[in-house]
Protein backbone atom coordinates (compact mmCIF):
# COMPACT_ATOMS: atom_id res chain seq x y z
CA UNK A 1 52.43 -74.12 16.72
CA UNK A 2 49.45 -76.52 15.82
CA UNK A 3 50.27 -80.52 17.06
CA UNK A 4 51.35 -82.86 14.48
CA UNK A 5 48.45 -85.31 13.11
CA UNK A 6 50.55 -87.99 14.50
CA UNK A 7 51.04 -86.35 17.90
CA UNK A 8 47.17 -85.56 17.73
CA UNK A 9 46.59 -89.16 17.56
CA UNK A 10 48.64 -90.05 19.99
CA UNK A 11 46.85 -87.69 22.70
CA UNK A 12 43.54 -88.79 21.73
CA UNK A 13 44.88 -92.38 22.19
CA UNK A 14 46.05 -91.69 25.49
CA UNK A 15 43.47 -89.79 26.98
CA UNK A 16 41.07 -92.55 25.82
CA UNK A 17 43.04 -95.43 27.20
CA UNK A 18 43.57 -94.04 30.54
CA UNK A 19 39.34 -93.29 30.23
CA UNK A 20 39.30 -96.83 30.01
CA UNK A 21 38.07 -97.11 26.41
CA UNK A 22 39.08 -100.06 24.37
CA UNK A 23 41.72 -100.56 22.14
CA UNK A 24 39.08 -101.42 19.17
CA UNK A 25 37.38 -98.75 19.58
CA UNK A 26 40.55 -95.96 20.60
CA UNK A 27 41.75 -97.00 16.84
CA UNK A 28 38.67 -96.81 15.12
CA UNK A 29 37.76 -93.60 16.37
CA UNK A 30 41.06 -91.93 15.91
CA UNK A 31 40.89 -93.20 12.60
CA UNK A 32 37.33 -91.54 11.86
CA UNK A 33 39.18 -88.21 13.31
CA UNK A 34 39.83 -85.53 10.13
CA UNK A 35 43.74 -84.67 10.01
CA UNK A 36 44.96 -87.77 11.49
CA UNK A 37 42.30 -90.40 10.07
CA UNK A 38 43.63 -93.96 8.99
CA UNK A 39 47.19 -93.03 8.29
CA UNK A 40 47.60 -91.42 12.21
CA UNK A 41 45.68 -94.74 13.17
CA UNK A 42 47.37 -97.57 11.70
CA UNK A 43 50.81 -96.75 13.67
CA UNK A 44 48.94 -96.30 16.82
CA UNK A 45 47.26 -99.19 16.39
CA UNK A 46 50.64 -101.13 15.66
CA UNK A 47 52.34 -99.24 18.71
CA UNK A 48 49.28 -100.62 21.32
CA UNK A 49 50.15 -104.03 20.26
CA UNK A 50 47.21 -104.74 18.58
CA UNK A 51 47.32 -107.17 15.36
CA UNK A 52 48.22 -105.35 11.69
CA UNK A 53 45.33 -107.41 9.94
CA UNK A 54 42.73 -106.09 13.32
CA UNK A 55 44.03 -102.91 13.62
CA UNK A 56 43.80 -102.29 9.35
CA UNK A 57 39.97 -103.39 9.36
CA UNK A 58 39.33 -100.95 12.18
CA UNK A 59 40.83 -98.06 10.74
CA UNK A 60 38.98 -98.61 6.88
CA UNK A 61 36.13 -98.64 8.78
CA UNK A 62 36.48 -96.06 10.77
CA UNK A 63 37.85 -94.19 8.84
CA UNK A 64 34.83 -94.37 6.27
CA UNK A 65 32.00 -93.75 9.15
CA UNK A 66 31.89 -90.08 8.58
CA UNK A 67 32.26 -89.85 4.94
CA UNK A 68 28.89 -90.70 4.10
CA UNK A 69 27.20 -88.16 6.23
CA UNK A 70 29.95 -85.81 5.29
CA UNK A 71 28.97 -86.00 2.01
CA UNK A 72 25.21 -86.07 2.68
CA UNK A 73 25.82 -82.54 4.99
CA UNK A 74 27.91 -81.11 2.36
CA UNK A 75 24.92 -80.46 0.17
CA UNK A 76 23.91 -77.89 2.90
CA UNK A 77 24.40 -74.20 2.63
CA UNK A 78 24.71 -73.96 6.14
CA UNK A 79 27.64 -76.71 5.87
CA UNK A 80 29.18 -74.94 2.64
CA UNK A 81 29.62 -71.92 4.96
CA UNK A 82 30.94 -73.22 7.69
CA UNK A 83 33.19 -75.29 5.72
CA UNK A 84 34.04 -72.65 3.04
CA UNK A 85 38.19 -72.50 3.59
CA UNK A 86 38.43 -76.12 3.28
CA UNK A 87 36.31 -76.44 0.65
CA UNK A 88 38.22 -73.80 -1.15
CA UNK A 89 41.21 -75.78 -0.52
CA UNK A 90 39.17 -78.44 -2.18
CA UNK A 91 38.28 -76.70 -5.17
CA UNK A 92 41.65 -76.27 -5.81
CA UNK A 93 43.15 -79.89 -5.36
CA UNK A 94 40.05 -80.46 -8.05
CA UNK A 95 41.14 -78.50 -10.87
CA UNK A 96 43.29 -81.66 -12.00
CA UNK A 97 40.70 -83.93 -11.59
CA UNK A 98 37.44 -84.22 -14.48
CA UNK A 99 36.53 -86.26 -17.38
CA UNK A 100 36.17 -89.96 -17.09
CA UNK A 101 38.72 -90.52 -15.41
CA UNK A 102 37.52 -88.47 -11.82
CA UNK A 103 37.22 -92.06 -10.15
CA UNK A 104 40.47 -93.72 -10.66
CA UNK A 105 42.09 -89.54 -9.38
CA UNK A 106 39.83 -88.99 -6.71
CA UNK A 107 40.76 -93.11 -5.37
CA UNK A 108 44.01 -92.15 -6.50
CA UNK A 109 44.48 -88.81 -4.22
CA UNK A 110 42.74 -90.41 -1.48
CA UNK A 111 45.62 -93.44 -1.32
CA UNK A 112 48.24 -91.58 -1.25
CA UNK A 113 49.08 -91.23 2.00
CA UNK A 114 50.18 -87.64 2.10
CA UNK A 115 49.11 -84.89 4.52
CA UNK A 116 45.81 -83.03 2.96
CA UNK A 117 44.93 -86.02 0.76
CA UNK A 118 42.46 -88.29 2.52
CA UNK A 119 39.03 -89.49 2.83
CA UNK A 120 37.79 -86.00 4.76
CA UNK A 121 39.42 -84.24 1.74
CA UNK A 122 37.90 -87.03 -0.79
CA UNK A 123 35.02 -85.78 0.49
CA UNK A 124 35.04 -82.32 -0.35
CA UNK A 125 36.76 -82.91 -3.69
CA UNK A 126 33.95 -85.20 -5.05
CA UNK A 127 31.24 -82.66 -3.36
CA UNK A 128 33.05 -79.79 -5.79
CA UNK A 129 33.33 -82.21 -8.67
CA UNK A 130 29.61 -83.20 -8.69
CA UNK A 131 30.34 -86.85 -8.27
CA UNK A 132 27.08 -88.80 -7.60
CA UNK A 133 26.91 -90.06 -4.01
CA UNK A 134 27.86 -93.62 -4.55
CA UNK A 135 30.29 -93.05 -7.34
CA UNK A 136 32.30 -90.96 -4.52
CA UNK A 137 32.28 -93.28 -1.66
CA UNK A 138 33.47 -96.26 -3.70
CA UNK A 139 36.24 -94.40 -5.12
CA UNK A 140 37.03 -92.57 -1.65
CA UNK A 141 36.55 -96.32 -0.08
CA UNK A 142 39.29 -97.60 -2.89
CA UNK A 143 42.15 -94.83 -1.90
CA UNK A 144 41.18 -95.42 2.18
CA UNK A 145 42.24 -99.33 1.34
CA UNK A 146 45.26 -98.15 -0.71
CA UNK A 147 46.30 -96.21 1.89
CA UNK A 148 45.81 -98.04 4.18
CA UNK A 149 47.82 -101.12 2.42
CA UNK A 150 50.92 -98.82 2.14
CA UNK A 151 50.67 -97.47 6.01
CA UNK A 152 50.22 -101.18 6.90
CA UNK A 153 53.31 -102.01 5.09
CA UNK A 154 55.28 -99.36 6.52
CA UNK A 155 54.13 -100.50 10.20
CA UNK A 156 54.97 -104.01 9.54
CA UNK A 157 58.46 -102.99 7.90
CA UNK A 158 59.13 -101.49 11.19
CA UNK A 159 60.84 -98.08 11.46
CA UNK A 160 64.57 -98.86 9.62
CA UNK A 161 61.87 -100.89 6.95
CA UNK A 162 59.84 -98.53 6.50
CA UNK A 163 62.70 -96.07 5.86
CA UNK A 164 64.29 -97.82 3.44
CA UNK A 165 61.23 -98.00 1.60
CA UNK A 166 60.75 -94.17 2.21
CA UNK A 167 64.00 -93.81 0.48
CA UNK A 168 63.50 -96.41 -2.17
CA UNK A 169 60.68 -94.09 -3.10
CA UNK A 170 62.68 -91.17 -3.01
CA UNK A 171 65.40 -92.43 -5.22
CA UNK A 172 63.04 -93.45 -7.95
CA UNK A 173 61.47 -90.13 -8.07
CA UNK A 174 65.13 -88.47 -8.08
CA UNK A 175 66.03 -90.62 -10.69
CA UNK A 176 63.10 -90.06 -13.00
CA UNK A 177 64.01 -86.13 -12.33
């Protein structure tokens, strides 16, 4: 069976410490990673010790160092191909995003910190929508900081906080239903 994202990041994280990497630079990297990106990172980051406010401005940024020449490569063929399941996946997570209003979804999909809906995927869902190159990093830039906000929050509520939050959540949507 394939490793969680989490469990991904923490191998990477470990492997790297005991190569005698930094901290700074463990996070920001495992951040940058597709799969486990900022929302894999931010707990890490919390679990080395390293401070919430530090360990949130590494992981935006590294978590945005690949999207631009993501989105730059995407607009090869040779890319397309190699790339063509995911971006499949991608077409199909666009169909409810058009119109006007592609910004505010796209920044909206990207901060939501679910599995399948960040920056990497951002990516390849503005690359099938046709959004100009700048109008899709600021709005994939947007949902990295919302998501990373709520991770934050849910590392700094601890792990009874940030379950009670979790099923704060839960109960709304339950009670909406």
């Amino acid at each position: 069976a394939p490793a969680s994202a989490s469990h991904l990041g923490d191998v990477v994280a470990a492997k790297l410490r005991s190569s005698g990497f930094s901290d700074t630079w463990i996070i920001a990297t495992i951040a940058a990673m597709p799969v486990v990106e900022l929302r894999g990172a931010i707990p890490i980051g919390a679990v080395m010790g390293v401070p919430l406010p530090k360990v949130f401005a590494l992981c935006v940024v590294g978590n945005m160092v690949p999207i631009a020449p993501l989105l730059l490569a995407l607009r090869s063929s040779l890319v397309q191909k190699a790339l063509a399941k995911p971006l499949a996946k991608a077409r199909s997570k666009a169909g409810a995003v058009s119109g006007n209003a592609r910004w505010s979804a796209l920044a909206a999909f990207v901060g939501v910190p679910f599995p399948g809906t960040g920056a990497w995927t951002g990516a390849m869902v503005a690359f099938v929508l046709g959004m100009p190159f700048g109008e899709a990093m600021s709005s994939i830039f947007a949902g990295v900081v919302a998501a990373g906000l709520i991770v934050s929050s849910l590392a700094a509520a601890g792990a009874k906080g940030a379950l009670a939050v979790v099923a704060a959540i839960a109960a709304a949507f339950l009670w909406k239903a």
